[in-house]
Protein backbone atom coordinates (compact mmCIF):
# COMPACT_ATOMS: atom_id res chain seq x y z
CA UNK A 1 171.62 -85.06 144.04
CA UNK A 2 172.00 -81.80 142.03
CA UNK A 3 168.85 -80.04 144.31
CA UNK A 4 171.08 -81.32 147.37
CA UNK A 5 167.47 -83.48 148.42
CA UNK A 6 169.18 -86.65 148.92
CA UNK A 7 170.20 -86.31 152.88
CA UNK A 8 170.74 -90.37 153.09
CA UNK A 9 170.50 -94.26 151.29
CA UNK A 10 171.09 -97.11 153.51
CA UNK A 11 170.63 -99.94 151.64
CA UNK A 12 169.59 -103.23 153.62
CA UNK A 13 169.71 -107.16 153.19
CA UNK A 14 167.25 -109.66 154.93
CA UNK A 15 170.01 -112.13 154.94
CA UNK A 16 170.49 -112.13 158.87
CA UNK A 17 168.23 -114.84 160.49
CA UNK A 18 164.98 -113.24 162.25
CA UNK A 19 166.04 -109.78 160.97
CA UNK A 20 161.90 -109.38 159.51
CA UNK A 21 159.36 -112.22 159.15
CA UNK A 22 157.70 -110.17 156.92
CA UNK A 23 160.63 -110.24 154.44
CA UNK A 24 162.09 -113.01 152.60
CA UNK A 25 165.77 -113.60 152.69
CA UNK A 26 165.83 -112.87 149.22
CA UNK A 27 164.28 -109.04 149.85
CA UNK A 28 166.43 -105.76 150.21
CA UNK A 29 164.68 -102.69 151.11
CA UNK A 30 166.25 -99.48 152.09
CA UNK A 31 165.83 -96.30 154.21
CA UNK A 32 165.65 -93.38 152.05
CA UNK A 33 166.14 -89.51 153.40
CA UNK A 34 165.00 -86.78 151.64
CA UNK A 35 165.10 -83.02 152.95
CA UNK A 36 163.36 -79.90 151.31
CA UNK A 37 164.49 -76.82 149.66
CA UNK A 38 165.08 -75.02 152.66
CA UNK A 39 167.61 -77.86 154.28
CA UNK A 40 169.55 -78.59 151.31
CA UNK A 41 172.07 -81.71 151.67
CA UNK A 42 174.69 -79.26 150.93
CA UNK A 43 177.49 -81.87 151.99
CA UNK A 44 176.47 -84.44 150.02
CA UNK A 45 174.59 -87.99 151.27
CA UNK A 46 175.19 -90.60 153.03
CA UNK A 47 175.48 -94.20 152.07
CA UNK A 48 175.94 -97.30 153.10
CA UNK A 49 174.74 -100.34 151.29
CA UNK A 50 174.38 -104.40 152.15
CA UNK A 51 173.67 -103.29 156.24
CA UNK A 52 172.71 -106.61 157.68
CA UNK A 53 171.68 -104.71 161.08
CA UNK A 54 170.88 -100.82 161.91
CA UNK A 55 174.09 -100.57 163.96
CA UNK A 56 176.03 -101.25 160.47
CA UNK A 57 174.89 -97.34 159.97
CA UNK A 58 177.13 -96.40 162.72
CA UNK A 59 180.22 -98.44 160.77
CA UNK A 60 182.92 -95.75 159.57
CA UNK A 61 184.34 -98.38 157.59
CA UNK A 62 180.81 -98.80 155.59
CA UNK A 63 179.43 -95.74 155.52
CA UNK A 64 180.44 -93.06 153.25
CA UNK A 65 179.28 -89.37 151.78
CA UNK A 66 178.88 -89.20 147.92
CA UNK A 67 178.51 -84.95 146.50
CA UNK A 68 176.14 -84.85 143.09
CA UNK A 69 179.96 -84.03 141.88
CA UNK A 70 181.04 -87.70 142.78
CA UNK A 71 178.45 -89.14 141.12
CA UNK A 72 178.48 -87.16 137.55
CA UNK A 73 182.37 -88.30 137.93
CA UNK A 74 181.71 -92.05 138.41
CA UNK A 75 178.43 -91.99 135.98
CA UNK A 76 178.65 -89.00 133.91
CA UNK A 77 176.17 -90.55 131.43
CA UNK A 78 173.28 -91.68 133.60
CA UNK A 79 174.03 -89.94 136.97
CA UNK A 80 173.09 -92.98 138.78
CA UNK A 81 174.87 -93.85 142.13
CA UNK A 82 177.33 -97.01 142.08
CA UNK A 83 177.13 -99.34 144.77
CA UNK A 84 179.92 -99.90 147.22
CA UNK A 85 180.67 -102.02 149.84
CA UNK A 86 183.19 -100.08 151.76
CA UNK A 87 183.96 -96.27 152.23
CA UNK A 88 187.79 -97.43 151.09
CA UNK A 89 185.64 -98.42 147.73
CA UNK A 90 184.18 -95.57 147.15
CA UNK A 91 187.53 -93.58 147.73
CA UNK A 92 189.33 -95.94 145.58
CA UNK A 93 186.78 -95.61 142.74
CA UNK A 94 186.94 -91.62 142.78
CA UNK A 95 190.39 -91.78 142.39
CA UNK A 96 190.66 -94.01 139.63
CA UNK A 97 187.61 -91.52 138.08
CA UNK A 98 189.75 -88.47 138.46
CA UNK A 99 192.89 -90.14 136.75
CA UNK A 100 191.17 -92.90 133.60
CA UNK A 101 187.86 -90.48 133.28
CA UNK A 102 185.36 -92.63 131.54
CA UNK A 103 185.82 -93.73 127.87
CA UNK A 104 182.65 -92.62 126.32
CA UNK A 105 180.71 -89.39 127.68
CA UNK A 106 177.57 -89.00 125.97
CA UNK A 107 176.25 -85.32 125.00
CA UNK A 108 173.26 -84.92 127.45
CA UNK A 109 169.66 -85.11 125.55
């Protein structure tokens, strides 16, 4: 996220009957975006996770756009990006983060 690489995550569940016969029900797999130096994701990426269907990418309601900012404010310690269902979630969570910031921020290593 810091390099501005990550363009995109959409996160996908086989839980939709005849979605893949190569997958299980119980497999998730996801489509991952990544751009080069000289096409940073300077906005940020998008998200969305639990798509049952590739029009669930066109869903305002699930997807949503996450800065490297965002996620050092919801996981300051590990950087790693919190799952959400909804793009309300996600704006919820930030806002909570920016008022109660976490309780213990480690010194990086």
């Amino acid at each position: 996220m810091d390099t501005g690489t990550l363009a995109s995550l959409y996160d996908f569940e086989n839980r939709k009957r005849g979605s893949s016969r190569q997958l299980t029900v119980a497999m998730k797999f996801c489509l991952l975006t990544i751009t080069g130096p000289g096409r940073p994701a300077t906005g940020g990426a998008d998200f969305v996770f639990f798509a049952l269907a590739t029009e669930d990418l066109r869903d305002d309601w699930r997807r949503f756009t996450l800065s490297a900012a965002d996620i050092a404010l919801l996981n300051p310690n590990t950087r790693t990006c919190p799952i959400f269902r909804s793009k309300r979630d996600a704006e919820l969570t930030k806002s909570i983060y920016r008022r109660v910031p976490v309780l213990i921020e480690e010194e990086p290593t």
